[in-house]
C-alpha atoms as a PDB file:
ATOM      1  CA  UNK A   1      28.885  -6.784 -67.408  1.00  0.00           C
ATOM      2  CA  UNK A   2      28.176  -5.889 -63.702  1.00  0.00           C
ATOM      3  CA  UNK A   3      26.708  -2.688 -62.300  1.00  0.00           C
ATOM      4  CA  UNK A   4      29.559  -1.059 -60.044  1.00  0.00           C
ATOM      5  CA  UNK A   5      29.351   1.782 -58.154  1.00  0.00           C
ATOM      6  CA  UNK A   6      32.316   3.331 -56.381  1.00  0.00           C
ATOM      7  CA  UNK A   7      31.741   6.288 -53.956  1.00  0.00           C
ATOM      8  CA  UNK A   8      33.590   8.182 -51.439  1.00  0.00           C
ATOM      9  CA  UNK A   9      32.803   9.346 -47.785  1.00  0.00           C
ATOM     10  CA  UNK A  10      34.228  11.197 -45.206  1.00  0.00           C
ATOM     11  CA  UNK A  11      34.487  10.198 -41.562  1.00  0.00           C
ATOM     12  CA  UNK A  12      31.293  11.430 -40.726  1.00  0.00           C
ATOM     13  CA  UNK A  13      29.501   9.332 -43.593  1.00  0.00           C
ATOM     14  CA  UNK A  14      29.149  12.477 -45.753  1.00  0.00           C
ATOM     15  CA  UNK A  15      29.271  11.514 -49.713  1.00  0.00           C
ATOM     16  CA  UNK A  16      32.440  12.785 -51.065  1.00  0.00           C
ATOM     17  CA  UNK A  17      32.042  12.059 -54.568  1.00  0.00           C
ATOM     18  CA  UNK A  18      31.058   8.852 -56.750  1.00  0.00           C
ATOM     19  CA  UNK A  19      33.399   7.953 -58.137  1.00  0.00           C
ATOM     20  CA  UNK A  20      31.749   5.749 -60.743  1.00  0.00           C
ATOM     21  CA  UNK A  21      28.135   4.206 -61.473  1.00  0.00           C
ATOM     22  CA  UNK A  22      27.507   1.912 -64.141  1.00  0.00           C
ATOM     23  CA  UNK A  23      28.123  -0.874 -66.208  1.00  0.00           C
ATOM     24  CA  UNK A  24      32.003  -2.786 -66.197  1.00  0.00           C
ATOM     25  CA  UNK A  25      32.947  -5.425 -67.759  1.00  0.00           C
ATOM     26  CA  UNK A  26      33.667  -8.303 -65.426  1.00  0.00           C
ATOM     27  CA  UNK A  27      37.609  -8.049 -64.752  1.00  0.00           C
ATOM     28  CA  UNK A  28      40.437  -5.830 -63.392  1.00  0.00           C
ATOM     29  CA  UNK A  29      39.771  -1.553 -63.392  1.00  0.00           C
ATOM     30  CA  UNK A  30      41.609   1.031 -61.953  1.00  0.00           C
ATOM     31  CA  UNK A  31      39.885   4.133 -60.641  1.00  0.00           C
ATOM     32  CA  UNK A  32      42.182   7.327 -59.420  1.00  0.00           C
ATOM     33  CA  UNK A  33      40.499  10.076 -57.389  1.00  0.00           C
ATOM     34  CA  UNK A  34      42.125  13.344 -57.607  1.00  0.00           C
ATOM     35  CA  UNK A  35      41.381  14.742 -53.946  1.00  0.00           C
ATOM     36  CA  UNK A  36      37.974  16.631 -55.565  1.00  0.00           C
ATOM     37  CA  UNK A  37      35.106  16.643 -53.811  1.00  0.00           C
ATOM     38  CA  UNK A  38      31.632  16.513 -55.877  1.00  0.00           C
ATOM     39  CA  UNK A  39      31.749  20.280 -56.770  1.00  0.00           C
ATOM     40  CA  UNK A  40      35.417  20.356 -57.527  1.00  0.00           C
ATOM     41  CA  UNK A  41      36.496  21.524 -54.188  1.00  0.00           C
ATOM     42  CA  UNK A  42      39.842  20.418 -52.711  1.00  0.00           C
ATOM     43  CA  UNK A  43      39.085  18.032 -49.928  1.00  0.00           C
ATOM     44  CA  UNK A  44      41.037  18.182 -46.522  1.00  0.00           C
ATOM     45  CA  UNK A  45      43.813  15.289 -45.381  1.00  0.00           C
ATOM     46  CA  UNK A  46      42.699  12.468 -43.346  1.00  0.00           C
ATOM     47  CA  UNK A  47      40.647   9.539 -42.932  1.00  0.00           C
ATOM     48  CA  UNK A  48      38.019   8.479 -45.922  1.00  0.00           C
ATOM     49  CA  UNK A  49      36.248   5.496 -46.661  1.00  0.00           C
ATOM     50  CA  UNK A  50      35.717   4.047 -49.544  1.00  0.00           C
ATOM     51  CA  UNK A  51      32.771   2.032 -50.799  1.00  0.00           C
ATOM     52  CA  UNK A  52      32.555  -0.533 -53.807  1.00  0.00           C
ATOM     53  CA  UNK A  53      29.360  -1.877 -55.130  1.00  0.00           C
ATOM     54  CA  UNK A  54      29.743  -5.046 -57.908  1.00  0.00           C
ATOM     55  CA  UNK A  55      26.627  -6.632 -58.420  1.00  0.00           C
ATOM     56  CA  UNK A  56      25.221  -8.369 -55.294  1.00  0.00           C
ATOM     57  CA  UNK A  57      28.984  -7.720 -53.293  1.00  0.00           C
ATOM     58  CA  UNK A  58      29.860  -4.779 -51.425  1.00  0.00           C
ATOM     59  CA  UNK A  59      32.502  -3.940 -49.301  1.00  0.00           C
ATOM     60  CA  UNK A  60      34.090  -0.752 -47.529  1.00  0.00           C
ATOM     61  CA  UNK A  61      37.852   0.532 -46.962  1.00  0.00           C
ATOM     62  CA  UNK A  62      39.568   2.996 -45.131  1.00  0.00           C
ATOM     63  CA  UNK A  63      41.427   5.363 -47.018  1.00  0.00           C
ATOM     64  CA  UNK A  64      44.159   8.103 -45.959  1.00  0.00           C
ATOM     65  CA  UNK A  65      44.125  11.254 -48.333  1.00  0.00           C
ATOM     66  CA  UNK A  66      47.946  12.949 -47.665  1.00  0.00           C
ATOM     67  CA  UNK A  67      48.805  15.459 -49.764  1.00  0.00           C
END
Protein backbone atom coordinates (compact mmCIF):
# COMPACT_ATOMS: atom_id res chain seq x y z
CA UNK A 1 0.00 0.00 0.00
CA UNK A 2 1.02 3.66 -0.75
CA UNK A 3 -0.41 6.85 0.73
CA UNK A 4 -2.08 8.82 -2.31
CA UNK A 5 -3.57 11.90 -2.22
CA UNK A 6 -5.41 13.40 -5.17
CA UNK A 7 -6.63 17.07 -4.97
CA UNK A 8 -7.99 19.64 -7.18
CA UNK A 9 -7.17 23.43 -7.77
CA UNK A 10 -8.29 26.14 -9.64
CA UNK A 11 -6.16 28.52 -11.68
CA UNK A 12 -5.47 30.65 -8.96
CA UNK A 13 -4.11 27.67 -6.70
CA UNK A 14 -7.37 27.64 -4.68
CA UNK A 15 -8.18 23.88 -3.33
CA UNK A 16 -11.10 22.64 -5.18
CA UNK A 17 -11.70 19.51 -3.52
CA UNK A 18 -9.52 16.30 -2.53
CA UNK A 19 -10.33 14.11 -4.19
CA UNK A 20 -8.84 11.25 -2.20
CA UNK A 21 -6.32 10.76 0.86
CA UNK A 22 -5.22 7.55 1.98
CA UNK A 23 -4.02 4.26 1.63
CA UNK A 24 -4.12 2.29 -2.22
CA UNK A 25 -2.99 -0.60 -3.03
CA UNK A 26 -0.04 -0.38 -5.38
CA UNK A 27 -1.67 -0.69 -9.03
CA UNK A 28 -4.16 0.86 -11.51
CA UNK A 29 -7.36 3.26 -9.86
CA UNK A 30 -9.69 5.32 -11.42
CA UNK A 31 -10.97 8.45 -9.71
CA UNK A 32 -14.08 10.53 -11.42
CA UNK A 33 -14.81 14.04 -10.14
CA UNK A 34 -18.26 15.16 -10.64
CA UNK A 35 -17.65 19.07 -11.21
CA UNK A 36 -18.36 19.59 -7.09
CA UNK A 37 -16.46 21.75 -5.35
CA UNK A 38 -15.67 20.87 -1.48
CA UNK A 39 -19.14 22.08 -0.25
CA UNK A 40 -21.07 20.58 -3.09
CA UNK A 41 -21.18 23.64 -5.17
CA UNK A 42 -21.13 23.42 -8.98
CA UNK A 43 -17.78 24.64 -10.12
CA UNK A 44 -17.41 27.00 -13.24
CA UNK A 45 -15.80 25.72 -16.86
CA UNK A 46 -12.23 26.18 -17.47
CA UNK A 47 -8.80 25.51 -16.61
CA UNK A 48 -7.97 23.18 -13.31
CA UNK A 49 -5.07 21.47 -12.20
CA UNK A 50 -4.79 18.49 -10.87
CA UNK A 51 -2.37 17.16 -8.28
CA UNK A 52 -1.36 13.42 -7.45
CA UNK A 53 0.59 12.45 -4.45
CA UNK A 54 1.92 8.43 -4.38
CA UNK A 55 4.35 7.97 -1.86
CA UNK A 56 7.59 9.96 -2.41
CA UNK A 57 6.23 10.99 -6.37
CA UNK A 58 4.18 13.83 -7.20
CA UNK A 59 3.19 15.33 -10.19
CA UNK A 60 0.61 18.04 -11.53
CA UNK A 61 -1.83 18.22 -14.71
CA UNK A 62 -3.86 20.57 -16.37
CA UNK A 63 -7.32 19.80 -16.58
CA UNK A 64 -10.31 21.41 -18.72
CA UNK A 65 -13.79 21.13 -16.88
CA UNK A 66 -16.55 21.60 -20.06
CA UNK A 67 -19.78 20.98 -19.27
Amino acid sequence: EVQVKLVIYDALGRKIRTLANGFLPVGTHAVAWDGLDAAGTVVGNGFYLVELRAGAARTTSKLLLLK
